[in-house]
Protein backbone atom coordinates (compact mmCIF):
# COMPACT_ATOMS: atom_id res chain seq x y z
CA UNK A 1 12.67 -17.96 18.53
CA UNK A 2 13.64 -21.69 19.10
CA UNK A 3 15.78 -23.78 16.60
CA UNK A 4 13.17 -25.42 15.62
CA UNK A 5 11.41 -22.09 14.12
CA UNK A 6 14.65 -20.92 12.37
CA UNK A 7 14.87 -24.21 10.58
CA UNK A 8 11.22 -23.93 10.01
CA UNK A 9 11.62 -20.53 8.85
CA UNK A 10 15.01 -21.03 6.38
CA UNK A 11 12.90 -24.13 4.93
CA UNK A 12 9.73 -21.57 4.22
CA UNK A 13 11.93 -18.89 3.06
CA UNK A 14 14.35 -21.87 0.59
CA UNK A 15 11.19 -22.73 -1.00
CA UNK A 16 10.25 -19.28 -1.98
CA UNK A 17 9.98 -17.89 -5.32
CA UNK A 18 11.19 -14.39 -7.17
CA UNK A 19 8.47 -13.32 -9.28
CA UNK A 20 9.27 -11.57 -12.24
CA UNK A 21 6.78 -9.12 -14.18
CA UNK A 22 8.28 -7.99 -17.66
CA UNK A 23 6.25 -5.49 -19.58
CA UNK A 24 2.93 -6.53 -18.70
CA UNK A 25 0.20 -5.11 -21.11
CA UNK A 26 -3.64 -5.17 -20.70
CA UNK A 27 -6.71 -3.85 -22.46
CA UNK A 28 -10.56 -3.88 -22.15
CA UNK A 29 -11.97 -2.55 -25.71
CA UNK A 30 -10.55 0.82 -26.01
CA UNK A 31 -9.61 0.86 -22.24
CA UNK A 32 -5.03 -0.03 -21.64
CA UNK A 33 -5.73 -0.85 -18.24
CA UNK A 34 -1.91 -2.32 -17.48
CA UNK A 35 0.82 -0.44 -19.50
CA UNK A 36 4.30 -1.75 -19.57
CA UNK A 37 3.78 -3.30 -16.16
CA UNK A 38 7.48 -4.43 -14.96
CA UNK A 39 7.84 -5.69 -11.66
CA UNK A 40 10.59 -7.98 -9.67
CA UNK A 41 9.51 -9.82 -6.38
CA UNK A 42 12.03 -10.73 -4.41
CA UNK A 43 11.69 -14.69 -2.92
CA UNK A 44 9.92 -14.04 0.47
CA UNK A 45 9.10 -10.48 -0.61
CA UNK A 46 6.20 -8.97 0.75
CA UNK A 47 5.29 -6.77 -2.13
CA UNK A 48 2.00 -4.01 -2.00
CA UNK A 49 0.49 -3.15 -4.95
CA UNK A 50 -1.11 0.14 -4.16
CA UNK A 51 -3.36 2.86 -5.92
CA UNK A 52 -6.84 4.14 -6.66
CA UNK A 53 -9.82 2.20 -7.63
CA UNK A 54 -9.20 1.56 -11.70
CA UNK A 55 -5.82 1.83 -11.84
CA UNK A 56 -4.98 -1.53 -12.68
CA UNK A 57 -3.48 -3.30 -9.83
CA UNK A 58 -6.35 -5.97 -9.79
CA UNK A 59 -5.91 -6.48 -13.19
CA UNK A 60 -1.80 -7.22 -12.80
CA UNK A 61 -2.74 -9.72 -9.73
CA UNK A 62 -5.32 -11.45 -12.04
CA UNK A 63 -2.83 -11.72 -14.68
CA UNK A 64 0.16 -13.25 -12.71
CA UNK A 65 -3.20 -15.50 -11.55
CA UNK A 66 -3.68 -16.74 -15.07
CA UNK A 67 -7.25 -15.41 -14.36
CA UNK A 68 -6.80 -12.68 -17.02
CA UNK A 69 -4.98 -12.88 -20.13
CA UNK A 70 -1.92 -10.55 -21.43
CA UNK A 71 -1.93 -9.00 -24.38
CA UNK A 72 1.88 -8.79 -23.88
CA UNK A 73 4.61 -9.10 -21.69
CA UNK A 74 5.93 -11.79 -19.46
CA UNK A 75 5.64 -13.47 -16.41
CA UNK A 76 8.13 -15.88 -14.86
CA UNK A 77 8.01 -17.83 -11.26
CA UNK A 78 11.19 -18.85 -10.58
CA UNK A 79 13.33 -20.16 -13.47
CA UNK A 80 9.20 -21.13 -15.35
CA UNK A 81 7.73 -18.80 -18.17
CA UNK A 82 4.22 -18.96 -16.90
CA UNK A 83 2.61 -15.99 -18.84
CA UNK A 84 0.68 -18.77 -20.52
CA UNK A 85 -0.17 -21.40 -18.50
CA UNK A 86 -3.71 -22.10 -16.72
CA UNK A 87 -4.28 -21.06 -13.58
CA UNK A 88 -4.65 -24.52 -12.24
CA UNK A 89 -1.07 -24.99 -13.08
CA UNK A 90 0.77 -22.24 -11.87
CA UNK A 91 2.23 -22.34 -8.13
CA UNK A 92 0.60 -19.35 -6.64
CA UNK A 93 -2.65 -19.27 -4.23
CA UNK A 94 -5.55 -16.09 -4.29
CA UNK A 95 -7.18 -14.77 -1.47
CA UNK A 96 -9.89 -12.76 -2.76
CA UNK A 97 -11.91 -9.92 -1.11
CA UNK A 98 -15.29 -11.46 -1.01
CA UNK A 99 -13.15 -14.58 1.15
CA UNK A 100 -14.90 -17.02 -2.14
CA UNK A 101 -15.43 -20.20 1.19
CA UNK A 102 -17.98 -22.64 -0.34
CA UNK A 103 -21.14 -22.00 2.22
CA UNK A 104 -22.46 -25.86 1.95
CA UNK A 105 -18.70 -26.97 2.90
CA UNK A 106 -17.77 -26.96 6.69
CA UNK A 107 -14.09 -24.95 7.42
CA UNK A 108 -12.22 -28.13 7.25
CA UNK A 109 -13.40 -28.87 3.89
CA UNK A 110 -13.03 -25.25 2.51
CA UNK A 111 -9.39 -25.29 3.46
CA UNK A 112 -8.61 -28.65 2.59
CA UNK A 113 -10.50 -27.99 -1.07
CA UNK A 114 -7.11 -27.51 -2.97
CA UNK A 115 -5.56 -30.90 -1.83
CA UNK A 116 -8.78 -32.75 -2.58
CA UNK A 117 -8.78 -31.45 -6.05
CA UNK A 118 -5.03 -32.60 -6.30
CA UNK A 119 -6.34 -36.16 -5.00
CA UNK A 120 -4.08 -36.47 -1.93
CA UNK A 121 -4.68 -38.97 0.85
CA UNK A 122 -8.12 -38.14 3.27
CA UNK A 123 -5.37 -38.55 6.06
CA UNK A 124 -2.68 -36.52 4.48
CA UNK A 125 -5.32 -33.71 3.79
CA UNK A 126 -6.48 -34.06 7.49
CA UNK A 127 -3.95 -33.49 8.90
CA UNK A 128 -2.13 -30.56 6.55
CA UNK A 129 -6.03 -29.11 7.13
CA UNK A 130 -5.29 -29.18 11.07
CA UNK A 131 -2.19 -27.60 10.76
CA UNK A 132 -3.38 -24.86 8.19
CA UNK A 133 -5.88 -24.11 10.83
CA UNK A 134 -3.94 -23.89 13.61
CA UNK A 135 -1.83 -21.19 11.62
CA UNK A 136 -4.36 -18.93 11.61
CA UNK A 137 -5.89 -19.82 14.80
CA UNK A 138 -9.61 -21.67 13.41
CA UNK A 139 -8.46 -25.01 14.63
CA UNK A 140 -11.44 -24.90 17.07
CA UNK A 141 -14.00 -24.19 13.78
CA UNK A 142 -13.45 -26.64 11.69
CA UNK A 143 -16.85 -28.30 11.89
CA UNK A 144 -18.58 -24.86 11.34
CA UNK A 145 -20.01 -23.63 8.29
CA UNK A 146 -19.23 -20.07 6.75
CA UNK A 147 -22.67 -18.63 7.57
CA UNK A 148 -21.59 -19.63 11.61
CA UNK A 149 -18.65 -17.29 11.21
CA UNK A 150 -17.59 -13.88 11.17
CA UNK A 151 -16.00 -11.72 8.57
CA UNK A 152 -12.79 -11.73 10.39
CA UNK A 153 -12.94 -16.04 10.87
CA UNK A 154 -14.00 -16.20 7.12
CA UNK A 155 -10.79 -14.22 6.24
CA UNK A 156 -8.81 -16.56 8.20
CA UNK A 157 -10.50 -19.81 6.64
CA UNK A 158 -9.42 -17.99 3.12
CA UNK A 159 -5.85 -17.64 4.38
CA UNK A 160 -5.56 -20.86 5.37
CA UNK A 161 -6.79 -22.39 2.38
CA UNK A 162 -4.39 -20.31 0.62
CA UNK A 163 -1.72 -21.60 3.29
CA UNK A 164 -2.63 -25.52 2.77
CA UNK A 165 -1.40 -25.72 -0.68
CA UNK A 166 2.37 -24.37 0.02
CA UNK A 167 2.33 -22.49 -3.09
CA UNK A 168 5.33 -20.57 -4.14
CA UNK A 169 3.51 -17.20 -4.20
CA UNK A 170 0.65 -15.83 -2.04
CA UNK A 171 -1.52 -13.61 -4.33
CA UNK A 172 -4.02 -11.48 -2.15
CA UNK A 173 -6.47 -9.07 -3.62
CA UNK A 174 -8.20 -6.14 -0.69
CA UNK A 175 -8.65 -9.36 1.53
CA UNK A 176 -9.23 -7.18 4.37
CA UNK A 177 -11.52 -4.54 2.79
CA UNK A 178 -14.46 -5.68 3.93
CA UNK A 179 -13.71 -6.03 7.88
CA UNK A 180 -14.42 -3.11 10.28
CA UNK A 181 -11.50 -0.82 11.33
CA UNK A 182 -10.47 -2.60 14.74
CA UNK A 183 -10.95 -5.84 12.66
CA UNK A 184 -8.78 -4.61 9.98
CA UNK A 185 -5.60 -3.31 12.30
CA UNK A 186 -5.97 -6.99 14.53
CA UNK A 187 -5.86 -9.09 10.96
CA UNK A 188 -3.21 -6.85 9.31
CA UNK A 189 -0.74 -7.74 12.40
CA UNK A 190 -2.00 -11.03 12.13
CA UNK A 191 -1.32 -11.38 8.14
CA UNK A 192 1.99 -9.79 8.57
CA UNK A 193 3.47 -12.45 11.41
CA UNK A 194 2.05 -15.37 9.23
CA UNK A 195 3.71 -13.88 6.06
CA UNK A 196 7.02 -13.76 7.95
CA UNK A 197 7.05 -17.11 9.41
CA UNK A 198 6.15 -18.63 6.29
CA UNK A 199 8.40 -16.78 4.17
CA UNK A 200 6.07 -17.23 1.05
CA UNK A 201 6.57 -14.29 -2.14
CA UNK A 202 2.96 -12.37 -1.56
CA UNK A 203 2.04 -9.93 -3.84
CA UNK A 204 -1.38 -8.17 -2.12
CA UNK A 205 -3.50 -5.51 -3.72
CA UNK A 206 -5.17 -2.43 -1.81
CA UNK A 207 -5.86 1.10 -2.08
CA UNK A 208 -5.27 2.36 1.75
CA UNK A 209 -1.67 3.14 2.15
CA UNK A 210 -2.07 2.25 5.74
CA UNK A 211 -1.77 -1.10 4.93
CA UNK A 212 0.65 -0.41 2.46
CA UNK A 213 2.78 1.46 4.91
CA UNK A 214 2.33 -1.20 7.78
CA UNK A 215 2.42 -4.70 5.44
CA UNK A 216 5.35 -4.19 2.94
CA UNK A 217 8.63 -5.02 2.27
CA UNK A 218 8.21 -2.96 -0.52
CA UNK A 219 5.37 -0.87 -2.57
CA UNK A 220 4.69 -0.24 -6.10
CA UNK A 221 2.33 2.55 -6.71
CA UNK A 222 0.51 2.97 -9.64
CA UNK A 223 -1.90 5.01 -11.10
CA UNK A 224 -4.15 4.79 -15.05
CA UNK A 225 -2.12 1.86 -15.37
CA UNK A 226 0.99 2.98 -14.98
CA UNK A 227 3.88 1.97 -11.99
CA UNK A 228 4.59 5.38 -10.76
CA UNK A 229 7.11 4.80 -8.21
CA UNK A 230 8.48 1.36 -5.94
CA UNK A 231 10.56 1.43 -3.00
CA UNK A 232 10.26 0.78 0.66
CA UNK A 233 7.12 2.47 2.48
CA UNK A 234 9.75 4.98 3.94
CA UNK A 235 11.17 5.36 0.71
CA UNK A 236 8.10 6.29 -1.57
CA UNK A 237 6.92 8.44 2.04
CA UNK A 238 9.92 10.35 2.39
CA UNK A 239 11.01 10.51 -1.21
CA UNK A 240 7.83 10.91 -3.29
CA UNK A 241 8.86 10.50 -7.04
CA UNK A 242 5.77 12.66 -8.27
CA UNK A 243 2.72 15.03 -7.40
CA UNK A 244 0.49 11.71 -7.60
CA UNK A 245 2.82 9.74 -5.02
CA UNK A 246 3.24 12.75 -2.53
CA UNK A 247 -0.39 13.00 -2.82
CA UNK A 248 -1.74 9.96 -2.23
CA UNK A 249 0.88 8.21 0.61
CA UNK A 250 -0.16 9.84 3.86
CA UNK A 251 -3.08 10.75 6.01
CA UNK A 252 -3.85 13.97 5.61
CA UNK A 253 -2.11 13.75 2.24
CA UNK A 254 0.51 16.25 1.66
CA UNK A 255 -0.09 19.88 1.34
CA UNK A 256 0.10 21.47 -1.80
CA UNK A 257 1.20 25.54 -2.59
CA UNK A 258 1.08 26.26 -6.04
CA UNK A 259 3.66 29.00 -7.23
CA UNK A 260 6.51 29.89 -9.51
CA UNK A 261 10.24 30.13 -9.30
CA UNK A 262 11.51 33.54 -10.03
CA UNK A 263 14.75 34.75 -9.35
CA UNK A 264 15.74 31.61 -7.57
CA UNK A 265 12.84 32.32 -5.16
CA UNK A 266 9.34 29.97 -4.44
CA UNK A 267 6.90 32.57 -5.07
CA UNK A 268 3.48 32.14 -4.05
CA UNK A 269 0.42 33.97 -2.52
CA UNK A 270 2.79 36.42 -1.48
CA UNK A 271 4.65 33.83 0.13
CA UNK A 272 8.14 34.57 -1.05
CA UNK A 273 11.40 31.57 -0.29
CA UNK A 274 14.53 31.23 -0.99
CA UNK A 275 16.00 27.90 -2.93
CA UNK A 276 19.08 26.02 -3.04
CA UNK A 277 19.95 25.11 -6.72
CA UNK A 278 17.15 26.51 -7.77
CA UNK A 279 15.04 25.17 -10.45
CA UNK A 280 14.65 26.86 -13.82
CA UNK A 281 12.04 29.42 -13.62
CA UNK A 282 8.30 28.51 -14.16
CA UNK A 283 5.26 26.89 -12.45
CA UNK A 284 5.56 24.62 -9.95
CA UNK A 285 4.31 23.17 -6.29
CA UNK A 286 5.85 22.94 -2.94
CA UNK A 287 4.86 20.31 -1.10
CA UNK A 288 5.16 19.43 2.43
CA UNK A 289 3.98 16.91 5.62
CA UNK A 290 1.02 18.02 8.20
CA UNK A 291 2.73 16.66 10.26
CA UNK A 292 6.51 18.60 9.72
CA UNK A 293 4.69 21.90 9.85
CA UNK A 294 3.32 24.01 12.72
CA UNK A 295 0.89 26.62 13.90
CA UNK A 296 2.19 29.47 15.23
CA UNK A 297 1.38 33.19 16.37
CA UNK A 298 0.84 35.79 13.24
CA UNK A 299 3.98 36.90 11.67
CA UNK A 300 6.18 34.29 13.58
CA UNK A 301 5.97 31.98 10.67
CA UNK A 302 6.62 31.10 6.87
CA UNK A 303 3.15 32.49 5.41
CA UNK A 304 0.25 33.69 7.96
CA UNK A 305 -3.12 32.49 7.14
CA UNK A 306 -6.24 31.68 8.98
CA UNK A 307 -8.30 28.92 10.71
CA UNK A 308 -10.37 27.20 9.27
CA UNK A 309 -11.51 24.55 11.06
CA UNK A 310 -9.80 22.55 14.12
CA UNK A 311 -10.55 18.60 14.88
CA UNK A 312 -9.57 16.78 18.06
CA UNK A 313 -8.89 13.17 16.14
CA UNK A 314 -7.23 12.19 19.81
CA UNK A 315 -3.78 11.94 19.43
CA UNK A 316 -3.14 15.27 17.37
CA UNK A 317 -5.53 18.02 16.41
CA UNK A 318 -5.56 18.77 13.02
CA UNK A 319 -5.73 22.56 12.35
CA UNK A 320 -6.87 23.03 9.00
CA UNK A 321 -5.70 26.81 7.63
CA UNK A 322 -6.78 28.72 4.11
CA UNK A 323 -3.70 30.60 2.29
CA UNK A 324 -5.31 31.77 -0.32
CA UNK A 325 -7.69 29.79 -2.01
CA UNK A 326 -5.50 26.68 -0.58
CA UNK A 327 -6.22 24.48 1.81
CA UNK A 328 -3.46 23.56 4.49
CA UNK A 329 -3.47 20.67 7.25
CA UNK A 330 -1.37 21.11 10.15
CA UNK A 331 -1.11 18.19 12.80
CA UNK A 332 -0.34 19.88 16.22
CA UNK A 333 -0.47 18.52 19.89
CA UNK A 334 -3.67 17.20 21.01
CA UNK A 335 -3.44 19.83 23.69
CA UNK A 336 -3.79 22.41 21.00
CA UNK A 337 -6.83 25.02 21.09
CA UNK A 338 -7.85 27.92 18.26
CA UNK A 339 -10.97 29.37 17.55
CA UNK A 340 -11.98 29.48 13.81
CA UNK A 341 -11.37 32.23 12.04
CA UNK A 342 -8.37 32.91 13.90
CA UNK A 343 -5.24 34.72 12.13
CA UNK A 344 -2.37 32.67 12.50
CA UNK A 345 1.15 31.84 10.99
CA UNK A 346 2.73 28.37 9.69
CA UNK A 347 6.25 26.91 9.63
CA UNK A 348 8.25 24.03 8.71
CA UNK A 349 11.91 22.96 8.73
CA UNK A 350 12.21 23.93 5.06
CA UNK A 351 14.83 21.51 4.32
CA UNK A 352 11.73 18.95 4.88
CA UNK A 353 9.97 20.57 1.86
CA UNK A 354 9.38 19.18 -1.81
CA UNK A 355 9.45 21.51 -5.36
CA UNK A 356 7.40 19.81 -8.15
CA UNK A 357 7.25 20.36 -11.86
CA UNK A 358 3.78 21.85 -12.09
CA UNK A 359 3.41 20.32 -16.12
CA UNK A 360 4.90 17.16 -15.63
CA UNK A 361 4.42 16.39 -11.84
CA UNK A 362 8.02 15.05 -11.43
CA UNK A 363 9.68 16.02 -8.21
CA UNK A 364 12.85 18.57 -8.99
CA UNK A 365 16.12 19.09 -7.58
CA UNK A 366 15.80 22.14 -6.12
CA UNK A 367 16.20 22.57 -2.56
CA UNK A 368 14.44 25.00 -0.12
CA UNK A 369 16.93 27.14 1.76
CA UNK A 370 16.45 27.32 5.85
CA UNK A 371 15.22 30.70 6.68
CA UNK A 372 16.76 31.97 9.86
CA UNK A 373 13.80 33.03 12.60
């Protein structure tokens, strides 16, 4: 990196903004879409809201916006209480998922939009236009139209519009949703440079933890509205506060055994192990990775069960087994070959294992004891 990028970078990263969201608090009729939503974002944070479809992440982004209304709560950009003042005036810039590019307007004038509407100069806009462009590589489009475009050049016309104003905050809701899956890896390497060399506060919406995992600083995960865990994506991975979290971070999700503790044992299926500091006895789930587990012969194992299906996905097959009426996922080495219906056995470094509350879904205490082999 030359000197002339640091300084560019410090200067980006000086004119960032923390974000603060303080008991945020939104409902639709009957519906509390947002409860209690409290967030900090760091300046030159890149924060991920993830979670399911109508959990209420869209909603938070549209509030810090000014697009939706609280019914409560607060939110302040730097040292400014804007929880109620107009969109226009706040210092943040959307990127929405349907890219929202004017189709009569040429690229240059969709991007330079913002400053027109602020009145500056036509060669001030020009040439903060060129340089927009040039940040996401659509200098060479900027006498196109929309319709002359692909998705992926859209997306990048709606970044750099966003880009062209210098906001304090970049607010980005599923911008990358609607691109194909090659698409979608090239832009989300793409977003994540530009988002370090500017150094801007973004706050960006999705539901694939992919992106989650590969974009952000941090994540805050929420589900019916409420933030169910935020740390770093090896944090909320390794360290899943709740059932919901261990469940949804990962791909295959997490495998769950339900069971009881009884006599400081996991007991389950008759799948009997021992715990360290065991938890009080009562129903509850072990969790654990695909990928920390392994298939191996018939009574070499934790638990035997048996194939039930096995997919080639290139770099790992996934075995799927049945214990019970549970479903297992087991990533082995691409090498790997079983016939369905096979008996077979499955361990894991138990250390590597999670005990859940089965009432409350909270992750417990207790330890799994190694089991010598």
């Amino acid at each position: 990196m030359s000197v002339a990028d640091i300084e560019a970078a410090s200067t980006a990263t000086s004119r960032a903004q923390k974000l603060s969201i303080r008991g945020l608090n939104k409902s639709f009729g009957a519906v509390h879409v947002v409860k209690d939503l409290s967030i900090d974002v760091e300046p030159g944070e890149f924060l991920v809201l993830l979670g399911p479809s109508g959990c209420g992440k869209t909603t938070g982004l549209r509030m810090i916006a000014g697009l939706e209304v609280a019914d409560s709560g607060q939110i302040v950009l730097g040292d400014s209480d804007v929880t109620s003042v107009l969109p226009k005036y706040r210092d943040v810039a959307m990127v929405f998922q349907s890219y929202a590019l004017y189709p009569h307007k040429t690229v240059a004038d969709n991007i330079g939009f913002p400053l027109k509407v602020r009145g500056l100069p036509i060669e001030q806009r020009a040439a903060a236009v060129r340089e927009a462009a040039a940040q996401v590589h659509m200098d060479d489009y900027l006498d196109r139209y929309p319709r002359q475009l692909s998705g992926g050049q859209r997306q990048r016309v709606a970044l750099a519009r966003a880009i062209v104003r210098r906001p304090s905050v970049f607010l980005m809701d599923e911008p990358l949703s609607n691109l194909d899956a090659k698409l979608r890896g090239y832009m989300r390497a793409e977003l994540k440079h530009m988002q370090h060399e500017l150094g801007v506060t973004t706050v960006y919406v999705t539901h694939d933890q992919v992106e989650a995992m590969t974009l952000a600083h941090r994540v805050a995960i929420m589900d019916e509205g409420v933030l169910q865990q935020i740390g770093t994506p090896r944090d909320v991975y390794d360290r899943p506060a709740n059932l919901f979290v261990a469940g949804f971070m990962g791909s295959p999700s997490m495998n769950f055994i339900r069971g009881s503790v009884e006599n400081g044992r996991f007991e389950s299926h008759g799948v009997s192990l021992p715990l360290v500091d065991a938890a009080p006895g009562g129903d509850v789930v072990m969790g654990f990775r695909p990928e920390d587990a392994q298939v191996v012969d018939p009574g070499a194992g934790l638990f035997d069960a048996k194939v039930f299906t096995a997919e080639l996905t290139g770099d790992v097959t996934l075995v799927t087994v049945a214990l019970g009426d549970t479903s297992l996922a087991v990533k082995m080495p691409k090498e790997y070959e079983v016939d369905y219906d096979s008996a077979v056995a499955v361990t894991l470094p138990l250390p590597q294992a999670f005990l859940f509350d089965a009432r409350s879904g909270q992750r417990l205490p207790a330890r799994f004891a190694e089991v010598a082999r």
